[in-house]
Protein backbone atom coordinates (compact mmCIF):
# COMPACT_ATOMS: atom_id res chain seq x y z
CA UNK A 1 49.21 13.88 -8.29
CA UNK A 2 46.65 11.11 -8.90
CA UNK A 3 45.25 9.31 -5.72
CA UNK A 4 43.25 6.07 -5.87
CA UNK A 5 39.92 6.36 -3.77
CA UNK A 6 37.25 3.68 -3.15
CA UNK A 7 35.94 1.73 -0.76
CA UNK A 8 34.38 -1.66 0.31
CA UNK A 9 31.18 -1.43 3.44
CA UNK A 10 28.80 -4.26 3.40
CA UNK A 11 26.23 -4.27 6.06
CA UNK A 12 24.18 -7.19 7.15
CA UNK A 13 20.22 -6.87 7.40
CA UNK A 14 17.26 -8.15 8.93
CA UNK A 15 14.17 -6.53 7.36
CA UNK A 16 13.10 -4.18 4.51
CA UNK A 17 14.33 -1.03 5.32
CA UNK A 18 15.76 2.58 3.63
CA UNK A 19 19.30 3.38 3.66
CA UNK A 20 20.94 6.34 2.92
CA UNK A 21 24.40 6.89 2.20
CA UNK A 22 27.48 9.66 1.68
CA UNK A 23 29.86 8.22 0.64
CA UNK A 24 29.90 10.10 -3.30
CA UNK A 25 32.74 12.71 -3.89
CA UNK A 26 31.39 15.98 -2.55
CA UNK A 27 30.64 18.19 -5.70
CA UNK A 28 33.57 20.93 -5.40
CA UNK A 29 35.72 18.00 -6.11
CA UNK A 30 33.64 16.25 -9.07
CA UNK A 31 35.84 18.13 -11.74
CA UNK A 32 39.15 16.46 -10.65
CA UNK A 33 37.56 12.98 -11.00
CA UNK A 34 39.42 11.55 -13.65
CA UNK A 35 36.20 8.91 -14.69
CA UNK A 36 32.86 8.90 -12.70
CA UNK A 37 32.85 7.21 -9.57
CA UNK A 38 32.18 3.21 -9.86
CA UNK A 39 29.90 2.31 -7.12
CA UNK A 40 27.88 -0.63 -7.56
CA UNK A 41 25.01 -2.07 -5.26
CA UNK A 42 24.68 -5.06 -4.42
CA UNK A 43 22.18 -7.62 -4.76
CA UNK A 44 21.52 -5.79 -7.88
CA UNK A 45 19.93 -2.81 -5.90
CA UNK A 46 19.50 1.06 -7.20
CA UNK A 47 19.96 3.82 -5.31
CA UNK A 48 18.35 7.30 -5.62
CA UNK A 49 20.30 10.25 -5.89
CA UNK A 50 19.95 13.44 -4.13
CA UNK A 51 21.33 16.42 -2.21
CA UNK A 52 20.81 17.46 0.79
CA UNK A 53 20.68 21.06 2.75
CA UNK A 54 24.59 21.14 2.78
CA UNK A 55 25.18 20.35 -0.69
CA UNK A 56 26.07 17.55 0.13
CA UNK A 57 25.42 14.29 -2.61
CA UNK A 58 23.83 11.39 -1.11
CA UNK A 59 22.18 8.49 -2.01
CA UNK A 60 19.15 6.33 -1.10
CA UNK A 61 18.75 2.67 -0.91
CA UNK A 62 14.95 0.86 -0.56
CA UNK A 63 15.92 -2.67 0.98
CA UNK A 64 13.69 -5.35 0.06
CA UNK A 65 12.45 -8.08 1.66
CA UNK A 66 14.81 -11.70 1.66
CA UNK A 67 17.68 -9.74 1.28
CA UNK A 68 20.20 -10.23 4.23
CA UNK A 69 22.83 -7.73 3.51
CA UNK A 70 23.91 -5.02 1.74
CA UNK A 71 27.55 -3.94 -0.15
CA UNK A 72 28.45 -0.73 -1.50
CA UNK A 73 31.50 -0.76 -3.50
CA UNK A 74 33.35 1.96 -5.58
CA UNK A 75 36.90 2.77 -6.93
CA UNK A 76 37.86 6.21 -8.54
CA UNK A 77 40.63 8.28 -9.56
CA UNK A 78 40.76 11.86 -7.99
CA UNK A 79 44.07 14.22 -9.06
CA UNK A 80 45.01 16.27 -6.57
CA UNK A 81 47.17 19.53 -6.36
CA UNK A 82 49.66 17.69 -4.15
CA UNK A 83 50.07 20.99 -1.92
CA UNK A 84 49.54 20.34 1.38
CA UNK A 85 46.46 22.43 2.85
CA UNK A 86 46.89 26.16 2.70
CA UNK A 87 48.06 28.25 5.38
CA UNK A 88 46.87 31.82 5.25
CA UNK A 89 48.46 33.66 8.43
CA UNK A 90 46.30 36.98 8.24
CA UNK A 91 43.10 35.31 7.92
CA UNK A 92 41.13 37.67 9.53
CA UNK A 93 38.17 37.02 11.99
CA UNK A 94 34.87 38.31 11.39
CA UNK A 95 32.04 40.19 13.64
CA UNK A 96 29.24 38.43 14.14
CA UNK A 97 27.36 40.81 12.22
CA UNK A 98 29.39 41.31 9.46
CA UNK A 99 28.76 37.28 8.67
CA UNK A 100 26.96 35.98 5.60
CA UNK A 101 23.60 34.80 6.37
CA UNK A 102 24.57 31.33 4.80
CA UNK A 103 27.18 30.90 7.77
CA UNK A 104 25.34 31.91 10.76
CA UNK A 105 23.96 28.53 11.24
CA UNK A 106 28.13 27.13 11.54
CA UNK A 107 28.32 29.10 14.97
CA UNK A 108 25.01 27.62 16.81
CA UNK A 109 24.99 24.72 19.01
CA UNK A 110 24.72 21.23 17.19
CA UNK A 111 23.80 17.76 18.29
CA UNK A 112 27.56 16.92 19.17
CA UNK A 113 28.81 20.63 19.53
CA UNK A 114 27.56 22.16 22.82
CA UNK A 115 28.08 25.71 22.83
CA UNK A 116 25.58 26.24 24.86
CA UNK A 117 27.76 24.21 27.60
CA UNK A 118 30.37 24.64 29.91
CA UNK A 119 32.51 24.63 27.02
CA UNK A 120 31.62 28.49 26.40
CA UNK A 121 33.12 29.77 28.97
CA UNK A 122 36.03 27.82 28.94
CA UNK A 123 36.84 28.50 25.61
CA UNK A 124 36.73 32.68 26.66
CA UNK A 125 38.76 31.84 29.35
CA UNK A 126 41.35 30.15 27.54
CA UNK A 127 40.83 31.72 24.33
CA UNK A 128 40.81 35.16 24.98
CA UNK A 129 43.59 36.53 24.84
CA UNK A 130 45.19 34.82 21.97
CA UNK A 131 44.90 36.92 18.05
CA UNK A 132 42.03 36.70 16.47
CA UNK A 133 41.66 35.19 13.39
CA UNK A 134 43.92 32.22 11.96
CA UNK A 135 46.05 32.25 15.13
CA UNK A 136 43.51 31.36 17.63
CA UNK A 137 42.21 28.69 15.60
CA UNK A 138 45.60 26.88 15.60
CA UNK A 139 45.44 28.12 19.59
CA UNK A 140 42.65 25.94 19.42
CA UNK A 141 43.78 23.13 17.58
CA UNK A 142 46.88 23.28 19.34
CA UNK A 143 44.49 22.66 22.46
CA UNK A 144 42.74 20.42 21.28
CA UNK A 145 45.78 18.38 20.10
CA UNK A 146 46.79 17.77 23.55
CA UNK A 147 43.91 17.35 25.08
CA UNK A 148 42.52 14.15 23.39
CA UNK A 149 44.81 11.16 23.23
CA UNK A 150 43.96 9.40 19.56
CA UNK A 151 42.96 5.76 20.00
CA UNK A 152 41.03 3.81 17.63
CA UNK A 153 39.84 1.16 20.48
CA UNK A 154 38.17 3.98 22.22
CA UNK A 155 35.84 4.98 18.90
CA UNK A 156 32.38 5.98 19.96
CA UNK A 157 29.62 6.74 17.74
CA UNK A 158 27.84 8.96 20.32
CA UNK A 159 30.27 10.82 22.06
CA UNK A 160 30.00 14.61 21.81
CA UNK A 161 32.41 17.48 22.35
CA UNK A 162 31.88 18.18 25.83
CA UNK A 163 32.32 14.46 26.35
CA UNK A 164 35.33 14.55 24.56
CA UNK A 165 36.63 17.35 26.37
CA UNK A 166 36.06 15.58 29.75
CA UNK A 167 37.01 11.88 28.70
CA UNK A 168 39.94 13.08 26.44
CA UNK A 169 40.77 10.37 24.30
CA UNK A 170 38.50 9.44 21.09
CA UNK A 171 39.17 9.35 17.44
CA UNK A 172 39.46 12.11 14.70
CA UNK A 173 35.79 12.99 14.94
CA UNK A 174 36.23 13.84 18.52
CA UNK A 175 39.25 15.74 17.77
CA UNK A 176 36.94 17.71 15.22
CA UNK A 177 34.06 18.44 17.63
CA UNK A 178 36.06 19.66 20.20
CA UNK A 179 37.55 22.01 18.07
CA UNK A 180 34.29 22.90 15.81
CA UNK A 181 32.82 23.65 19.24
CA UNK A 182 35.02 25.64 20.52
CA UNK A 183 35.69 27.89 17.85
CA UNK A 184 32.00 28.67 17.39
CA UNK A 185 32.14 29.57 21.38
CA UNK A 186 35.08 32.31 19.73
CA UNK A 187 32.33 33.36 17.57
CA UNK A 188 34.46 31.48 14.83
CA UNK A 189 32.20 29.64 12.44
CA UNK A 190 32.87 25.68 11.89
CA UNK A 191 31.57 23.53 9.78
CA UNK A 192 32.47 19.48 10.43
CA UNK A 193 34.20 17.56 7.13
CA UNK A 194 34.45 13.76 6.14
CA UNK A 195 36.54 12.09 3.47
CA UNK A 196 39.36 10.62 2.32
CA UNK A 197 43.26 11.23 3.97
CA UNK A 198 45.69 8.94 3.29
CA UNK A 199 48.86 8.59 4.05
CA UNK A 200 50.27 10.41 1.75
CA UNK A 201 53.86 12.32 2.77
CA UNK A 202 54.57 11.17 5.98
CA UNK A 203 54.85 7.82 6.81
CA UNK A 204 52.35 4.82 7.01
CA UNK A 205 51.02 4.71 10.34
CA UNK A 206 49.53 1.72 12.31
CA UNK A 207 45.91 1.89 12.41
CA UNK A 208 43.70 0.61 9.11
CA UNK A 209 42.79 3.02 6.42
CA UNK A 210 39.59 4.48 7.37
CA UNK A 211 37.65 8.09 6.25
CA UNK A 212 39.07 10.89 7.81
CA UNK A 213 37.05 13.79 9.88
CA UNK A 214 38.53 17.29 10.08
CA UNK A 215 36.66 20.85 9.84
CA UNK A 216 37.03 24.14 8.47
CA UNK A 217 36.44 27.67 9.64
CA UNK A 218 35.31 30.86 7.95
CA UNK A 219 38.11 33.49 7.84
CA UNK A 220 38.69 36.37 5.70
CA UNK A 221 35.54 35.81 3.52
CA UNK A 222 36.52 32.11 2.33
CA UNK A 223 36.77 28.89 4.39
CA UNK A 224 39.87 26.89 5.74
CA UNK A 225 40.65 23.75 6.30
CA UNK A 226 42.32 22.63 9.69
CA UNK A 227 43.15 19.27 11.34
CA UNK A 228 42.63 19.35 15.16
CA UNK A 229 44.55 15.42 14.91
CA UNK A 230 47.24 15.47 13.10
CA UNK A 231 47.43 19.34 13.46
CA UNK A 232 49.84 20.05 10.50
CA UNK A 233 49.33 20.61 6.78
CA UNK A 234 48.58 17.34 4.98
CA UNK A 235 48.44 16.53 1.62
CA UNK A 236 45.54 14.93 -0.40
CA UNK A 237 42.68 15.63 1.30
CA UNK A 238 39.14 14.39 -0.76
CA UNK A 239 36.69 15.98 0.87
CA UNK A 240 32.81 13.54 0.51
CA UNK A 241 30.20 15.77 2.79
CA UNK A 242 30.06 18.86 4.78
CA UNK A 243 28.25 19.95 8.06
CA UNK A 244 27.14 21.08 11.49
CA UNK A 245 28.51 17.96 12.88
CA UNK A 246 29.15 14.12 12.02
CA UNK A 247 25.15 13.75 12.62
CA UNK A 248 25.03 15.44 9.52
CA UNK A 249 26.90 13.56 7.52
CA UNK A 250 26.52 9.44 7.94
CA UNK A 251 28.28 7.09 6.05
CA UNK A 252 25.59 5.43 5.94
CA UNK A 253 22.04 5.31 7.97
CA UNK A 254 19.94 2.40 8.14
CA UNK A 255 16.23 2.80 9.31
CA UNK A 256 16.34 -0.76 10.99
CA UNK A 257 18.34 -3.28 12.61
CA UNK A 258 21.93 -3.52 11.06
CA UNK A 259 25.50 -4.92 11.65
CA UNK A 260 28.45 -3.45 9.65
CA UNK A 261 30.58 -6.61 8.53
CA UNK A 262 33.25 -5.49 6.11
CA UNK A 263 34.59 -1.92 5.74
CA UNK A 264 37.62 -1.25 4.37
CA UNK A 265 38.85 2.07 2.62
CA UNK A 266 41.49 2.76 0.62
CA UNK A 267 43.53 6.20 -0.27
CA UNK A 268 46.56 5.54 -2.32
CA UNK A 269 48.79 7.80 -4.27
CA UNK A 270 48.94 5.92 -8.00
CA UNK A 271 51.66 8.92 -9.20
């Protein structure tokens, strides 16, 4: 399967500033790029390439003076397996201790996943006594399925798990926090994921195409994707960044006064 990515974000601007952006392909998917991403700058800017502590590949913008706003553009080609996300039933859960060292920082507290809240004792409360492993991480999607009610009026760039939890409605980040957090109160660690899901074998839904926020835990030596939203397989997931939490992992970050004025994504299936 070939899916079209790309995207369209143009933010406007007051003063020189830095931006930073990631919004690249994360690098475990480079090799099913079918051409190198197109992104283009504009006015005529050049960004600065990098990666960050995640491995994550971002880039950096230096905004002059007189310019008024800034648009990041790119289109790619990304094939894809066409297998929705892998279920793996006996996933088993590890000790604390028996965790790689690389891991250990996917079960502390974060700046929008309190474990060291209320949440902690919830979660052994209502977690407890369901298998370990890959069944009480769908326990906990299932959870947190029903618990938040999706609405994209209700989008909040601030609000945290615990939040979440309490306010129960939000968007797919807040389904992803909530559940992050929560397994890493199961001594489950969770890492937070952004990028592209379309709508790709089921059918179109209502809201505009936007990037998509879901997570992944470590079971059985590997990690695994699940989908505290939609909570079901899906198919053609792109994966851009990797983290503790969406702090981690901007779109974009201006150090200055900004106003986003166009943003539109898309995620097609070409064939």
């Amino acid at each position: 399967m070939l899916i079209r990515i790309g995207y369209d974000i143009e933010l406007a601007v007051t003063a020189p500033t830095a931006l930073i952006y990631l919004l690249r392909v994360h690098p475990s998917r480079e090799h099913d790029l079918q051409a190198p991403e197109n992104v283009h700058l504009q006015p005529g800017l050049v960004a600065t390439e990098y990666f960050d502590g995640f491995g994550n590949r971002c880039g950096r913008i230096q905004v002059p003076p007189h310019v008024s706003a800034v648009r990041l553009t790119n289109q790619a080609i990304v094939r894809d397996t066409g297998l929705a996300d892998a279920v793996y039933f006996d996933a088993y859960q590890h000790a604390p201790e028996e965790l790689p060292t690389e891991v250990l920082q996917f079960l502390l507290p974060s700046r929008y996943c309190e474990v060291d809240s209320d949440l902690l004792g919830f979660a052994w409360t209502q977690f407890g006594g369901s298998p370990m492993g890959w069944g009480r991480v769908q326990a906990i999607c299932d959870f947190v399925n029903q618990r938040i009610r999706f609405d994209y009026n209700q989008a909040r760039s601030n609000r945290s798990a615990l939040q979440g939890f309490h306010e129960r409605t939000g968007v797919c980040r807040d389904f992803a926090h909530l559940a992050v957090t929560l397994c890493r109160c199961m001594n489950i660690p969770a890492r937070y994921a952004t990028g592209y899901l379309g709508d790709i074998g089921i059918p179109p839904v209502r809201y505009p195409m936007d990037f998509s926020a879901w997570f992944e835990v470590y079971l059985g030596g590997a990690w695994h994707t699940f989908d505290a939203r939609h909570n079901t397989p899906r198919i053609g997931r792109v994966v851009m960044a990797y983290g503790r939490d969406a702090g981690d992992v901007p779109i974009t970050m201006t150090f200055g006064p900004n106003a986003l004025t166009r943003f539109e994504v898309t995620t097609d299936e070409v064939c």
